[in-house]
Protein backbone atom coordinates (compact mmCIF):
# COMPACT_ATOMS: atom_id res chain seq x y z
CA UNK A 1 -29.08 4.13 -0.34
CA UNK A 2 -25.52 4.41 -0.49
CA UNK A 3 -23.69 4.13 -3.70
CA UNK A 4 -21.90 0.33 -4.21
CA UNK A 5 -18.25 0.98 -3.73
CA UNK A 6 -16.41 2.08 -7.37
CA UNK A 7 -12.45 1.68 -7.87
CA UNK A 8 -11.16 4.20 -10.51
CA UNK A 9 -8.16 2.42 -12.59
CA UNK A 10 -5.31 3.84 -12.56
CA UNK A 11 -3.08 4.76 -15.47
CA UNK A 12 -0.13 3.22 -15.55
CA UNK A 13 1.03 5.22 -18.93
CA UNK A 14 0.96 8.34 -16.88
CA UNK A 15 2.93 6.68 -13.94
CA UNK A 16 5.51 5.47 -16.37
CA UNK A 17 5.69 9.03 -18.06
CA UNK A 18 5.94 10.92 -14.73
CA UNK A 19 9.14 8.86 -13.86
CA UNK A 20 10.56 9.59 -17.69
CA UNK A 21 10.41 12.98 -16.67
CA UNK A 22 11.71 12.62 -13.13
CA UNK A 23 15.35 10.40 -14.57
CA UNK A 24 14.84 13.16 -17.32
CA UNK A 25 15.56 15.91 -15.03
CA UNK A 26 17.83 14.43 -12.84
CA UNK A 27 20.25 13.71 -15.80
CA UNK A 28 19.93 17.67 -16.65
CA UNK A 29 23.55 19.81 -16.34
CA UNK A 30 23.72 22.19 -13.71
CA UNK A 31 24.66 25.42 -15.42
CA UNK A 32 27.49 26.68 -12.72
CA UNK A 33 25.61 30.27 -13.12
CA UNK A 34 22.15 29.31 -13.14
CA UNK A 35 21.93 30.86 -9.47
CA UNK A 36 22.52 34.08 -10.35
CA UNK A 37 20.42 34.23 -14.08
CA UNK A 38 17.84 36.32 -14.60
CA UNK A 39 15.47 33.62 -16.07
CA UNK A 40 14.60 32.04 -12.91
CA UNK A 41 12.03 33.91 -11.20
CA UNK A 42 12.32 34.97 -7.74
CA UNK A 43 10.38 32.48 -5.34
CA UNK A 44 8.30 33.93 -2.81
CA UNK A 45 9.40 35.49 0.10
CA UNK A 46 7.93 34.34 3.96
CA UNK A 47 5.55 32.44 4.70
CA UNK A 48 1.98 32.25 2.53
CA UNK A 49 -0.42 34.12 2.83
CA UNK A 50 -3.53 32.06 4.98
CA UNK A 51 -6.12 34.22 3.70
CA UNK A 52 -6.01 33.56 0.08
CA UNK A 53 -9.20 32.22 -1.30
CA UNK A 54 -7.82 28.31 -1.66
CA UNK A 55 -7.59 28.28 2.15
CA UNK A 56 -10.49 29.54 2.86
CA UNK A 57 -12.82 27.93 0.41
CA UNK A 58 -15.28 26.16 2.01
CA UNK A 59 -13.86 22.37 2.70
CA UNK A 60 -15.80 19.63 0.40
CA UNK A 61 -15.62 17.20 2.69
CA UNK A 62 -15.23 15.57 6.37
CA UNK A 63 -11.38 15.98 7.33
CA UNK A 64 -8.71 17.44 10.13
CA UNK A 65 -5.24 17.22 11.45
CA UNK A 66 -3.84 16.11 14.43
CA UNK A 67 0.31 17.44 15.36
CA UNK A 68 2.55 16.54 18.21
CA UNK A 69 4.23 19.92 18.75
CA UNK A 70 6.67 19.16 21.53
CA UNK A 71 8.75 21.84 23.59
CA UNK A 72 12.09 22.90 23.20
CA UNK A 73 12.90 21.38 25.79
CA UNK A 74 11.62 18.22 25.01
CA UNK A 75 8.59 18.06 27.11
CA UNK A 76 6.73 15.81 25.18
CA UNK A 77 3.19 16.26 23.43
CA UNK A 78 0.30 13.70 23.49
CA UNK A 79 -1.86 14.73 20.50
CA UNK A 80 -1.86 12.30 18.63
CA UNK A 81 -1.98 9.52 21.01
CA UNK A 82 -5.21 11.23 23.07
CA UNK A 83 -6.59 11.33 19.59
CA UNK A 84 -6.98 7.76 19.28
CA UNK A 85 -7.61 7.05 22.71
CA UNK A 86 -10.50 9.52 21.98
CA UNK A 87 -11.69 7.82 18.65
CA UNK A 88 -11.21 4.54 20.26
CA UNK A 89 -13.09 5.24 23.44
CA UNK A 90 -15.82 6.48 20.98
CA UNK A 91 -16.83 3.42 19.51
CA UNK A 92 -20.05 1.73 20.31
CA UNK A 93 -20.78 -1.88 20.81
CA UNK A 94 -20.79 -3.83 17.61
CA UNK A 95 -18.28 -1.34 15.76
CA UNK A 96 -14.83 -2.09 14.42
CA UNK A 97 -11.54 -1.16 15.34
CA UNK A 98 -8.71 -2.09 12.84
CA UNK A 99 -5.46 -1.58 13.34
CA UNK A 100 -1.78 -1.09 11.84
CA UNK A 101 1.24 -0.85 13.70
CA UNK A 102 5.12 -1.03 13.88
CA UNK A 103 6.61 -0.77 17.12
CA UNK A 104 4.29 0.21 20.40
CA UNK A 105 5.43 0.72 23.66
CA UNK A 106 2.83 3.23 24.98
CA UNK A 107 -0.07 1.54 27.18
CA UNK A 108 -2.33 4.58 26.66
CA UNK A 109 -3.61 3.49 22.99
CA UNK A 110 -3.76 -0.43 24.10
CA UNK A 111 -5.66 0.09 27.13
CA UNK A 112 -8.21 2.35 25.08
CA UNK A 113 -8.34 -0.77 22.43
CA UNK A 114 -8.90 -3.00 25.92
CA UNK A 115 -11.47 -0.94 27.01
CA UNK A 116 -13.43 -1.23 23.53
CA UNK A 117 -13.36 -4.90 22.93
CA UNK A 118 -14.50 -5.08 26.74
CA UNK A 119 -17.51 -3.51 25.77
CA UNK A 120 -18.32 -5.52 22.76
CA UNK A 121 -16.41 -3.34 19.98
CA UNK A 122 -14.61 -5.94 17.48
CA UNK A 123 -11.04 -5.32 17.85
CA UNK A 124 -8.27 -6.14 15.49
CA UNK A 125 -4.70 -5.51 15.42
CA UNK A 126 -1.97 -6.24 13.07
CA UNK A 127 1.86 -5.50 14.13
CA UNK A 128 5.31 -5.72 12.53
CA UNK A 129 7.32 -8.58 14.17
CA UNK A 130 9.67 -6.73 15.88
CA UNK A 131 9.03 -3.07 15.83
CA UNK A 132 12.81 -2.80 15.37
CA UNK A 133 13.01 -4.43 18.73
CA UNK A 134 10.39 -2.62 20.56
CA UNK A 135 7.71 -4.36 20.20
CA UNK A 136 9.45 -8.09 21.71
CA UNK A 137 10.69 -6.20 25.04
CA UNK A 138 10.28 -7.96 27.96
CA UNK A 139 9.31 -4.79 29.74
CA UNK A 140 6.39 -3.64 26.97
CA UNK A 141 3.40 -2.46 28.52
CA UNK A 142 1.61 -1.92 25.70
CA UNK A 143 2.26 -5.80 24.29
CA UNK A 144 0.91 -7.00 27.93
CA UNK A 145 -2.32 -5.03 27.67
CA UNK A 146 -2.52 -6.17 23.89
CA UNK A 147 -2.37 -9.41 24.33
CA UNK A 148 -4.71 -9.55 27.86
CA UNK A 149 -7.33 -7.61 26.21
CA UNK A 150 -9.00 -10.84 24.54
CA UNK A 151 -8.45 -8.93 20.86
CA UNK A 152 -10.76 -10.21 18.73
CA UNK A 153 -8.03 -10.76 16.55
CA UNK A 154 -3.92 -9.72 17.25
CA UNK A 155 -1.76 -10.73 14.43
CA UNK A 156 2.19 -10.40 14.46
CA UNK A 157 3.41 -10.61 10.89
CA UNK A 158 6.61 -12.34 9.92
CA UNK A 159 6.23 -15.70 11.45
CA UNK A 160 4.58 -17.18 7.93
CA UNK A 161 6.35 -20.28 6.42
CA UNK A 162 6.56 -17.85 3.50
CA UNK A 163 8.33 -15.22 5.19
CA UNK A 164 11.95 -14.95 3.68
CA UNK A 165 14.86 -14.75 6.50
CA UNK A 166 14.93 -11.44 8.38
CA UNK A 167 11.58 -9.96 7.41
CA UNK A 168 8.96 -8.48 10.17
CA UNK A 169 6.69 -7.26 7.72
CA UNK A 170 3.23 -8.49 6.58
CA UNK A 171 3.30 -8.01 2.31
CA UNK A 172 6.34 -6.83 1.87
CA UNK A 173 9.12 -10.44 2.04
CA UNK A 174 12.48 -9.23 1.28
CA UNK A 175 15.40 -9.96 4.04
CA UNK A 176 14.74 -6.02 5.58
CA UNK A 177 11.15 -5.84 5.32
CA UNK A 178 9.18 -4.31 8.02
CA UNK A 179 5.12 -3.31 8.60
CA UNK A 180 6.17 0.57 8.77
CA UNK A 181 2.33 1.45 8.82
CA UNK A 182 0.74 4.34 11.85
CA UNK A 183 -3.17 3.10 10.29
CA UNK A 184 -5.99 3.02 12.14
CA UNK A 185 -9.73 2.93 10.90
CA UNK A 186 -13.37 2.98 13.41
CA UNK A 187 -16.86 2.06 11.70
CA UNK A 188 -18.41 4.56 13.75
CA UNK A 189 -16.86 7.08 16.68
CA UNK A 190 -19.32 8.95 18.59
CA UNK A 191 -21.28 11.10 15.58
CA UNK A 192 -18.23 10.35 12.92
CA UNK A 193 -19.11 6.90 10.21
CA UNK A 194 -16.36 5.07 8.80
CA UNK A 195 -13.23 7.45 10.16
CA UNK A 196 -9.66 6.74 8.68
CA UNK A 197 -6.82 7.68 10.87
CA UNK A 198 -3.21 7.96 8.86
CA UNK A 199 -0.45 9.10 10.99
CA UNK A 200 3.83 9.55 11.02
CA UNK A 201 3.30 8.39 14.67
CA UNK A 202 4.32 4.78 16.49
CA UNK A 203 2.97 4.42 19.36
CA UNK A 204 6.33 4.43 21.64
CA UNK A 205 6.89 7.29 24.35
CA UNK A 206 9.76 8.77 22.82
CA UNK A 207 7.80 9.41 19.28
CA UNK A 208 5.87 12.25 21.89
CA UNK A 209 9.14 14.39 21.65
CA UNK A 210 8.91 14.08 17.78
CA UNK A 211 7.05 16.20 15.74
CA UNK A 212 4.54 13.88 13.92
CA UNK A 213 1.62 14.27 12.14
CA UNK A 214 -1.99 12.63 11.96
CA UNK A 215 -4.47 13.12 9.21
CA UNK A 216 -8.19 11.92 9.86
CA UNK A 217 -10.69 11.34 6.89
CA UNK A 218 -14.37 10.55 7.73
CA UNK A 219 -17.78 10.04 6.10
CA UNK A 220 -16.26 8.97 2.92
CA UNK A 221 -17.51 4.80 3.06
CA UNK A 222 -15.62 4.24 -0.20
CA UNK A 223 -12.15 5.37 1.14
CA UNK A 224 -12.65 3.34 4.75
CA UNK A 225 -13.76 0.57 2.25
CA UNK A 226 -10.00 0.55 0.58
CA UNK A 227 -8.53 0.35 3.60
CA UNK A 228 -10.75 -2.55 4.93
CA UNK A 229 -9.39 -4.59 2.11
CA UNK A 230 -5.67 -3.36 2.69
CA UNK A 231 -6.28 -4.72 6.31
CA UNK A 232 -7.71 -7.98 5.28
CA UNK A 233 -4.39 -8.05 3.11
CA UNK A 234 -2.00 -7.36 5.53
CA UNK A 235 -3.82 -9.57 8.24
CA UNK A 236 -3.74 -12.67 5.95
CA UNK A 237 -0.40 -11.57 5.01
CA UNK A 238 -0.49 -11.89 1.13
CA UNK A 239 3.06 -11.52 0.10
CA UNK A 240 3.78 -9.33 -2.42
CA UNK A 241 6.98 -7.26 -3.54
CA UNK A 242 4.98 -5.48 -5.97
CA UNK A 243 1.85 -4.60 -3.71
CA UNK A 244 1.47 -1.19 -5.92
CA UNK A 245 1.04 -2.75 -8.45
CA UNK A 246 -2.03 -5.57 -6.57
CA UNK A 247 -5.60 -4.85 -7.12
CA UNK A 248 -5.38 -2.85 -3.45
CA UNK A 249 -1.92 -1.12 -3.90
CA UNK A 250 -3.45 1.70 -5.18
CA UNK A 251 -6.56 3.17 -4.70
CA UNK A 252 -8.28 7.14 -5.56
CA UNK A 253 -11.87 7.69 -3.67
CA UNK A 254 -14.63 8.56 -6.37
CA UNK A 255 -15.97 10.58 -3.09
CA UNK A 256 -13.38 12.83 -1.88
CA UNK A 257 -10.41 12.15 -4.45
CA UNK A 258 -7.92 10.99 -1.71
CA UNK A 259 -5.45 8.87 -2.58
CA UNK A 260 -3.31 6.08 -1.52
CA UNK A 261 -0.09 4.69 -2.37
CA UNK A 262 0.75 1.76 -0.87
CA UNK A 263 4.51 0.52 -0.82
CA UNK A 264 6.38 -2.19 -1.31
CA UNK A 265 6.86 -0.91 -5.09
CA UNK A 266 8.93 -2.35 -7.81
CA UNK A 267 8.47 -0.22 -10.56
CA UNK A 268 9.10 3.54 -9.82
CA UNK A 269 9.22 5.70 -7.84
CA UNK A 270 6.35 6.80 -6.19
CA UNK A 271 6.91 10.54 -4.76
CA UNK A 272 9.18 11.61 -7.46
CA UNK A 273 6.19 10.80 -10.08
CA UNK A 274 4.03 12.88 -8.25
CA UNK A 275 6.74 15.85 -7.48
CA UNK A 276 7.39 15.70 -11.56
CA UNK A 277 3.38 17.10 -11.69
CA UNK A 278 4.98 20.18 -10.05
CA UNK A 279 5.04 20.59 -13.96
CA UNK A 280 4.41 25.06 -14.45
CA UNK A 281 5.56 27.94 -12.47
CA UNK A 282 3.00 30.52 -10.97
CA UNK A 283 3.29 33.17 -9.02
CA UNK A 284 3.33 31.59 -5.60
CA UNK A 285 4.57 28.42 -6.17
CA UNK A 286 5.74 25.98 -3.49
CA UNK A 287 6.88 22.81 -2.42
CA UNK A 288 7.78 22.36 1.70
CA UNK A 289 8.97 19.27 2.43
CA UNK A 290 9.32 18.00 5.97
CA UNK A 291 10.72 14.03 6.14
CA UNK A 292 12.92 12.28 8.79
CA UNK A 293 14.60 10.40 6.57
CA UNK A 294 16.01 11.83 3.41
CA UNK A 295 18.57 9.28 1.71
CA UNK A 296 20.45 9.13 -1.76
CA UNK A 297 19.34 5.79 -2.64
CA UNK A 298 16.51 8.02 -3.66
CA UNK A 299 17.71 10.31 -6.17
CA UNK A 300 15.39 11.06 -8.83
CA UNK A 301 13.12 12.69 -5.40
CA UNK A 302 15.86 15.59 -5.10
CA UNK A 303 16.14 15.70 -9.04
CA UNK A 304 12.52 16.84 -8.86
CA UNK A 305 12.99 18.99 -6.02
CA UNK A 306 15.80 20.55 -7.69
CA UNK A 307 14.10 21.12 -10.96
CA UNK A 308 11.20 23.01 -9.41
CA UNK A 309 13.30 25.40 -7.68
CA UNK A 310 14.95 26.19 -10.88
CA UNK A 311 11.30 26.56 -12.73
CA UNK A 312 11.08 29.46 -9.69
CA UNK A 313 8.97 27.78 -7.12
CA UNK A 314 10.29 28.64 -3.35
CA UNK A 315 10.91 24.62 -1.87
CA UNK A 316 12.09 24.11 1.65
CA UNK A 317 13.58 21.09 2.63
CA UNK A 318 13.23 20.32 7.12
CA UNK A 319 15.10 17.31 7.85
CA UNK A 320 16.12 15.00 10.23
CA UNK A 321 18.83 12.99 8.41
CA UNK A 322 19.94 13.58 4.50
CA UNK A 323 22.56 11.75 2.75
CA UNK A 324 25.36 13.57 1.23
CA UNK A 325 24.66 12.92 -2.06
CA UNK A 326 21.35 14.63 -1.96
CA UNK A 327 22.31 17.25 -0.15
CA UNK A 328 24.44 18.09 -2.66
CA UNK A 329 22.17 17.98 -5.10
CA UNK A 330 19.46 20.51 -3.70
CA UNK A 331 22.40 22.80 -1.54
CA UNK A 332 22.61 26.22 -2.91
CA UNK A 333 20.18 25.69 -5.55
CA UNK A 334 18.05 28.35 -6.84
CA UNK A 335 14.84 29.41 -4.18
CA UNK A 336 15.81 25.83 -2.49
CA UNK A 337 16.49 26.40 1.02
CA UNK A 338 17.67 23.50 3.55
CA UNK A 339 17.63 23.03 7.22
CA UNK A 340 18.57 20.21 9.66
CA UNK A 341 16.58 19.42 12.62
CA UNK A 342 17.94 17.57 15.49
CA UNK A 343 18.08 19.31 18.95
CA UNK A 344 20.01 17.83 21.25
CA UNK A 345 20.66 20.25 24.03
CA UNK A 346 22.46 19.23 27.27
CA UNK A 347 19.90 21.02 28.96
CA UNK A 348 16.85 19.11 27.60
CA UNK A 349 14.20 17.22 29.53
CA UNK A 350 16.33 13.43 30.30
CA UNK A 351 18.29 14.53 27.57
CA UNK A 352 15.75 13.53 25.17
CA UNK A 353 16.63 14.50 21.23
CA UNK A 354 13.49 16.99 19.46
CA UNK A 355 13.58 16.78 15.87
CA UNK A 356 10.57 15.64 13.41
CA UNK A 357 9.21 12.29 12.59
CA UNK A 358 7.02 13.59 10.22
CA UNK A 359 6.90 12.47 6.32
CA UNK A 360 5.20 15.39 4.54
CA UNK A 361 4.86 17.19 1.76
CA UNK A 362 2.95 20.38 1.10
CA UNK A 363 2.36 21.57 -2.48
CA UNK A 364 0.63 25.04 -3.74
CA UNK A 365 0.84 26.14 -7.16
CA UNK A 366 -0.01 24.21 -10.68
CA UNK A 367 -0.14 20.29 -10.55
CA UNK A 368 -0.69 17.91 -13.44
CA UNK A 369 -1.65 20.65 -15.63
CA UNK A 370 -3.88 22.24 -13.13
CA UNK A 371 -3.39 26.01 -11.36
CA UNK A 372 -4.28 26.71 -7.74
CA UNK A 373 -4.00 23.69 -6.70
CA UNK A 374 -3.13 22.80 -2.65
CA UNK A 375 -2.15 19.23 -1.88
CA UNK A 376 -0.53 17.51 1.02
CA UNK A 377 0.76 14.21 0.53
CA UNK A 378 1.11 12.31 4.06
CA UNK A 379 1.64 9.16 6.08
CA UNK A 380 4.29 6.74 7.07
CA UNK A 381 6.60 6.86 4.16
CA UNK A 382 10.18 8.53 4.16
CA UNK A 383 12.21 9.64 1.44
CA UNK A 384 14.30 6.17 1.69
CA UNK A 385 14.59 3.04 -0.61
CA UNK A 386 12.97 0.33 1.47
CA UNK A 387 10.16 2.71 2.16
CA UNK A 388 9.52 2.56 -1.61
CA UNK A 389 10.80 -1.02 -2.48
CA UNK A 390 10.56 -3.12 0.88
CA UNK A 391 8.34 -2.04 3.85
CA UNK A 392 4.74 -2.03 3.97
CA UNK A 393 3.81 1.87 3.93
CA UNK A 394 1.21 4.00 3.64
CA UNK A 395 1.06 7.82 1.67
CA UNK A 396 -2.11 9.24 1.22
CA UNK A 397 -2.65 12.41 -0.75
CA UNK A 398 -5.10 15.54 -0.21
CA UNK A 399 -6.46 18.34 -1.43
CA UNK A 400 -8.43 20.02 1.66
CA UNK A 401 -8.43 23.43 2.15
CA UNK A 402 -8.24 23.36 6.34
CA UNK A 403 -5.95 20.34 5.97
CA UNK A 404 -3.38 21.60 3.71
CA UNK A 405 -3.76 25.00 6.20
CA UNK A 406 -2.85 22.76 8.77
CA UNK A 407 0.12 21.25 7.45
CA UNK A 408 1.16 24.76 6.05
CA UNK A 409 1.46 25.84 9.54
CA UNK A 410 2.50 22.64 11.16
CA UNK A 411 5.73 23.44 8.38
CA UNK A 412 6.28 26.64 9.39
CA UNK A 413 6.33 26.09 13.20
CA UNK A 414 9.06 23.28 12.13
CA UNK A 415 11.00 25.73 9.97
CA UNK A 416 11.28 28.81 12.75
CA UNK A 417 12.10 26.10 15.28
CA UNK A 418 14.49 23.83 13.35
CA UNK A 419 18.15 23.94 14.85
CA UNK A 420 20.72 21.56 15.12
CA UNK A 421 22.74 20.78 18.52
CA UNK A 422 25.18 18.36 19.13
CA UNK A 423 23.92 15.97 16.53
CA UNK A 424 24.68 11.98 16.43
CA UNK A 425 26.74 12.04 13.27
CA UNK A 426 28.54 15.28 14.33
CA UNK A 427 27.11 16.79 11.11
CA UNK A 428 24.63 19.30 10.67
CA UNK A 429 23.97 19.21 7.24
CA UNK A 430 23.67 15.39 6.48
């Protein structure tokens, strides 16, 4: 018999001292020489070696990635998207299909959903309003196959009395709100039980020219459990500034030890707790970070950054946007290196624009007092301030070895590619 569902507490002391440390380092000096001072040790050169034994271990539990990898070009690539077409397509009669959304355009995913409830799979979607005006197109396929399928349930959030002026979202109620969630979860799909599917990805055609990222956990009933009761949240659209905080804001599996941080969040910050347990240098050490959206009203995230490439660890920063004030805080620090991604040559397939989508970040070294560890923290949240204090957003975190290999080299196909070309704001390094 399987074990009744158990929800580990979470403590809040150690939240509150992680983001003491974080405004602790971010009000440290910058010693004008500390580039060139012996004391910081050299971070490693290249990429990682794959063949150490933390990648290789054998994996604990049921896991993989999914990447959109598009050309240069901009020939676009339909991982992700056949991925849930697949899952969805696998699911028997009697099985559940929840869903979480912001803006769709792409029929492909829809028609897959149509096809399920069709044959007696419970369908349920929930979608942001709007989908920053995607979504309420007269010409959206995917919202005409959506709402012919006969859904056993399609809800579009921010149409609630409660719902303050200007919000899409579903929890989140302030006046910029949005549902910013890429979630989808199936009871069963073909052999898989109780599969969670956490992705960067809309489901638009122009997010298949991104790079995005998809992380799949299955067989762990406790974790597809959580995010059952998020659903049932977000579907009844319980408003809630300070969902965190709410019995289902956060949530660690007592089966795999993934976790989830859900957003909107009044109290902290959320990444820069967890990049302040980048706490010891080792040999080795590194942080990657690959995020569209990298803004200042998030400082005490580039703090941390910056700290750990003074402590000696090698972190990488790929990018899609970055505001000035962070980019001044992590350019030309030590074993920090930064690189802009948007590629918009002339000569690119109907001119479309490559750069990343994703929101990752990929850890190896000590964490929270504990060497060797690898951890990939993942989903739909960028380094901005409504990501943290007004959409509703999902991270998860990992420690896998195949799935942090995965995102290791997912990073390093972004870094070798990562150029900038005639770039919207004329800059390419903000």
């Amino acid at each position: 018999m399987r074990m009744l569902r158990t929800r580990r507490v979470q403590v809040r002391i150690g939240l509150a001292s992680c983001a003491a440390l974080g405004l602790l380092a971010a009000a440290l000096p910058v010693p004008p020489a500390m580039a060139a001072s012996p004391s910081v040790p050299a971070a490693p050169a290249g990429p990682l070696d794959a063949d150490d034994g933390a990648v290789t271990a054998a994996d604990p539990f049921s896991a993989y990635t999914r990447f959109n990898i598009p050309a240069d070009d901009g020939t676009r690539d339909r991982t992700i998207e056949d991925e849930l077409v697949r899952l969805a397509d696998g699911a028997p009669a009697g099985g559940y299909i929840r869903g979480l959304m912001y803006s769709w355009s792409s029929p492909v995913v829809a028609e897959a959903l149509k096809r399920a409830q069709a044959r007696g799979v419970i369908v349920r979607i929930v979608l942001d309003e709007t989908g920053g005006g995607v979504n309420t197109g007269a010409d959206n396929a995917a919202m005409t196959v959506l709402n012919s399928a006969n859904l056993d349930d399609l809800v579009i959030c921010g149409k609630t009395s409660s719902t303050v002026s200007g919000s899409t979202a579903c929890i989140g109620n302030k006046s910029n709100s949005i549902n910013h969630n890429k979630v989808f979860t199936f009871s069963t799909s073909g052999t898989m039980k109780r599969v969670v599917f956490v992705s960067s990805q809309n489901l638009t055609f122009s997010q298949n020219n991104l790079f995005n990222s998809a992380l799949v956990v299955h067989e762990d009933y406790e974790l597809y459990d959580h995010f059952t009761a998020y659903f049932n949240d977000m579907r009844a659209q319980r408003k809630n500034n300070d969902y965190f905080n709410a019995a289902n804001g956060y949530y660690k599996s007592p089966t795999t030890d993934v976790t989830v941080y859900h957003s909107p969040r009044a109290d902290s910050d959320t990444l820069a707790n967890r990049l302040a347990e980048v706490n010891a240098y080792a040999s080795g050490c590194s942080v990657d970070v690959a995020h569209a959206q990298f803004t200042d009203a998030r400082p005490q995230v580039a703090s941390e950054l910056r700290r750990i490439g003074r402590m000696g660890c090698r972190v990488r920063v790929v990018y899609g946007t970055m505001g000035a004030t962070a980019y001044a805080t992590l350019n030309g620090q030590p074993n920090v290196s930064l690189k802009k991604y948007h590629d918009a040559e002339a000569s690119n397939v109907d001119g479309r624009v490559v750069t990343l989508h994703s929101k990752n970040i990929i850890i190896r070294g000590t964490f929270a007092g504990v060497a060797g560890r690898s951890v990939v923290f993942t989903g739909s949240h960028n380094v901005t301030d409504p990501a943290l204090t007004d959409h509703d957003e999902t991270l998860m975190k990992i420690e896998h070895p195949t799935v942090w290999n995965d995102f290791h080299n997912n990073f390093e196909t972004l870094w070798s590619r990562a150029k900038c070309v005639n770039p919207d704001n004329g800059s390419c390094t903000t």
